[in-house]
C-alpha atoms as a PDB file:
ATOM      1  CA  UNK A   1       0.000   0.000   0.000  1.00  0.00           C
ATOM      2  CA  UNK A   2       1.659   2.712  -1.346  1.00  0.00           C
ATOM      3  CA  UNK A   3       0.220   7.008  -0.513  1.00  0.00           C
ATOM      4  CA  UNK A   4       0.575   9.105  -2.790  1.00  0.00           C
ATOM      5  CA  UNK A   5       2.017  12.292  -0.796  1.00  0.00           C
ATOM      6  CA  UNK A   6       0.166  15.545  -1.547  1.00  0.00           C
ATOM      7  CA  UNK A   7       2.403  17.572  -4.076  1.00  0.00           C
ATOM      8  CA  UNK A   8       1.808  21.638  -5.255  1.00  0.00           C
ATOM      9  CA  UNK A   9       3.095  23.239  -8.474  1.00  0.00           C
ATOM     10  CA  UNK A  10       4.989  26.040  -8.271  1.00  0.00           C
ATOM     11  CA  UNK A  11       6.303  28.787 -11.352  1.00  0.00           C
ATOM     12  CA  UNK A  12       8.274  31.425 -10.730  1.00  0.00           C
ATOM     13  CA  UNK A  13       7.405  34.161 -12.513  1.00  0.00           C
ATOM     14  CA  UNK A  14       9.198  37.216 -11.476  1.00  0.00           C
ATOM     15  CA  UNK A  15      13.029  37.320 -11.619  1.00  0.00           C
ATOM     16  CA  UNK A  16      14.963  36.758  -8.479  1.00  0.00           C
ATOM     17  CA  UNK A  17      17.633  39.490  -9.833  1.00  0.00           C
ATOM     18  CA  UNK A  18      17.504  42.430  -6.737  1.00  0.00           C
ATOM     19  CA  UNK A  19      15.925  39.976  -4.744  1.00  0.00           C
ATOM     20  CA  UNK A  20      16.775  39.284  -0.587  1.00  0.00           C
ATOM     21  CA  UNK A  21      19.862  36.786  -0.543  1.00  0.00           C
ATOM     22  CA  UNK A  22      17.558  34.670   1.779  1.00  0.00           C
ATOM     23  CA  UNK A  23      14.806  34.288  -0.553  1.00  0.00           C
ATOM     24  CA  UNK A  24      17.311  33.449  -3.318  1.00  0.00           C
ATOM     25  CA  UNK A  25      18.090  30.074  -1.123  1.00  0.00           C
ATOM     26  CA  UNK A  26      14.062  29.675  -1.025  1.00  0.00           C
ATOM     27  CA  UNK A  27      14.196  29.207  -4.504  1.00  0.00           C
ATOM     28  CA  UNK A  28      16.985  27.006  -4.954  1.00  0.00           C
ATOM     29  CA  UNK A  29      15.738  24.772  -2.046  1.00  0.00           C
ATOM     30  CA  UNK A  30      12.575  24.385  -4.074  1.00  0.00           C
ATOM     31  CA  UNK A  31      14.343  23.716  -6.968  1.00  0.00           C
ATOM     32  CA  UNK A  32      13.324  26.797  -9.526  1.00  0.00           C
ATOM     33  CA  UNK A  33      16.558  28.089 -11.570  1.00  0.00           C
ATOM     34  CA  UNK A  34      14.706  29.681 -14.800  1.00  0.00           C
ATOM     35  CA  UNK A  35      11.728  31.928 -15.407  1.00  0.00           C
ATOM     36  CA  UNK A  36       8.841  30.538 -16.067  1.00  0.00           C
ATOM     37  CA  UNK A  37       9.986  27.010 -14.803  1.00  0.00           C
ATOM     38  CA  UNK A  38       7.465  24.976 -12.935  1.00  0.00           C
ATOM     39  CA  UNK A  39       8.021  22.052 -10.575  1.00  0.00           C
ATOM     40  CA  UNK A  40       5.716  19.826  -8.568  1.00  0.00           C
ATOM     41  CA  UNK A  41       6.887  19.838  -4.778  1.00  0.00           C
ATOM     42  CA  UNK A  42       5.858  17.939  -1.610  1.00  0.00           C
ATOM     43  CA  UNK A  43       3.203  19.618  -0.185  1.00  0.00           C
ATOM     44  CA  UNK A  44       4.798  19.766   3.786  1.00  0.00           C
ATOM     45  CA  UNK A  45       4.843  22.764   6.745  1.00  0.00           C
ATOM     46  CA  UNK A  46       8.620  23.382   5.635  1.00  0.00           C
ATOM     47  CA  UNK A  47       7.852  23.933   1.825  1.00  0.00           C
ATOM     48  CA  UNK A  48       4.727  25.848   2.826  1.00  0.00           C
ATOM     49  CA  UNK A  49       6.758  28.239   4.173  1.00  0.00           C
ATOM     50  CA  UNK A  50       9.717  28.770   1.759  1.00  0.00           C
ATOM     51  CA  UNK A  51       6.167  29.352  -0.759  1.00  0.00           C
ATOM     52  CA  UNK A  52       4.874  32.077   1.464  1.00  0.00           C
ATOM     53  CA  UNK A  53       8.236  33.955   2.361  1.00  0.00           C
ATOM     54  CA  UNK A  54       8.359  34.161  -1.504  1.00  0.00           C
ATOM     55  CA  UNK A  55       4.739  34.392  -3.040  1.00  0.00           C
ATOM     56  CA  UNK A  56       5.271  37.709  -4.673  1.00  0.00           C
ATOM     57  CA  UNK A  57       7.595  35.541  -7.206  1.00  0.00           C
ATOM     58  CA  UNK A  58       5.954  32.596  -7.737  1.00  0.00           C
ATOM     59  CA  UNK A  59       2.813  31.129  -8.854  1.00  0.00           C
ATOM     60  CA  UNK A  60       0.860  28.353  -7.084  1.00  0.00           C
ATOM     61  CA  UNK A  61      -1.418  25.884  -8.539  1.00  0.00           C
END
């Protein structure tokens, strides 16, 4: 019996260039390099966060 964990898509869509060095290490830890790149991470209290101290650059679906 296998779960499926609960996942969330994420695109950043404003350029990190000017941006807080802090919030620069958000991105990386959730794994966006390029604009306009999307990835599906796990949907947990620690990404949750790294989403929110960053939402003015990303997109969530």
């Amino acid at each position: 019996m296998s779960k499926e964990k609960p996942t969330v898509k994420v695109t950043l869509v404003k350029s990190p260039i000017g941006a807080l060095p802090k919030h620069k290490l958000c991105l990386k830890g959730l794994g966006l390099r390029r604009m306009h790149q999307s990835v599906e991470v796990e949907d947990n209290p620690a990404v949750r966060g790294m989403i929110s101290k960053i939402s003015y650059m990303l997109a969530v679906d």
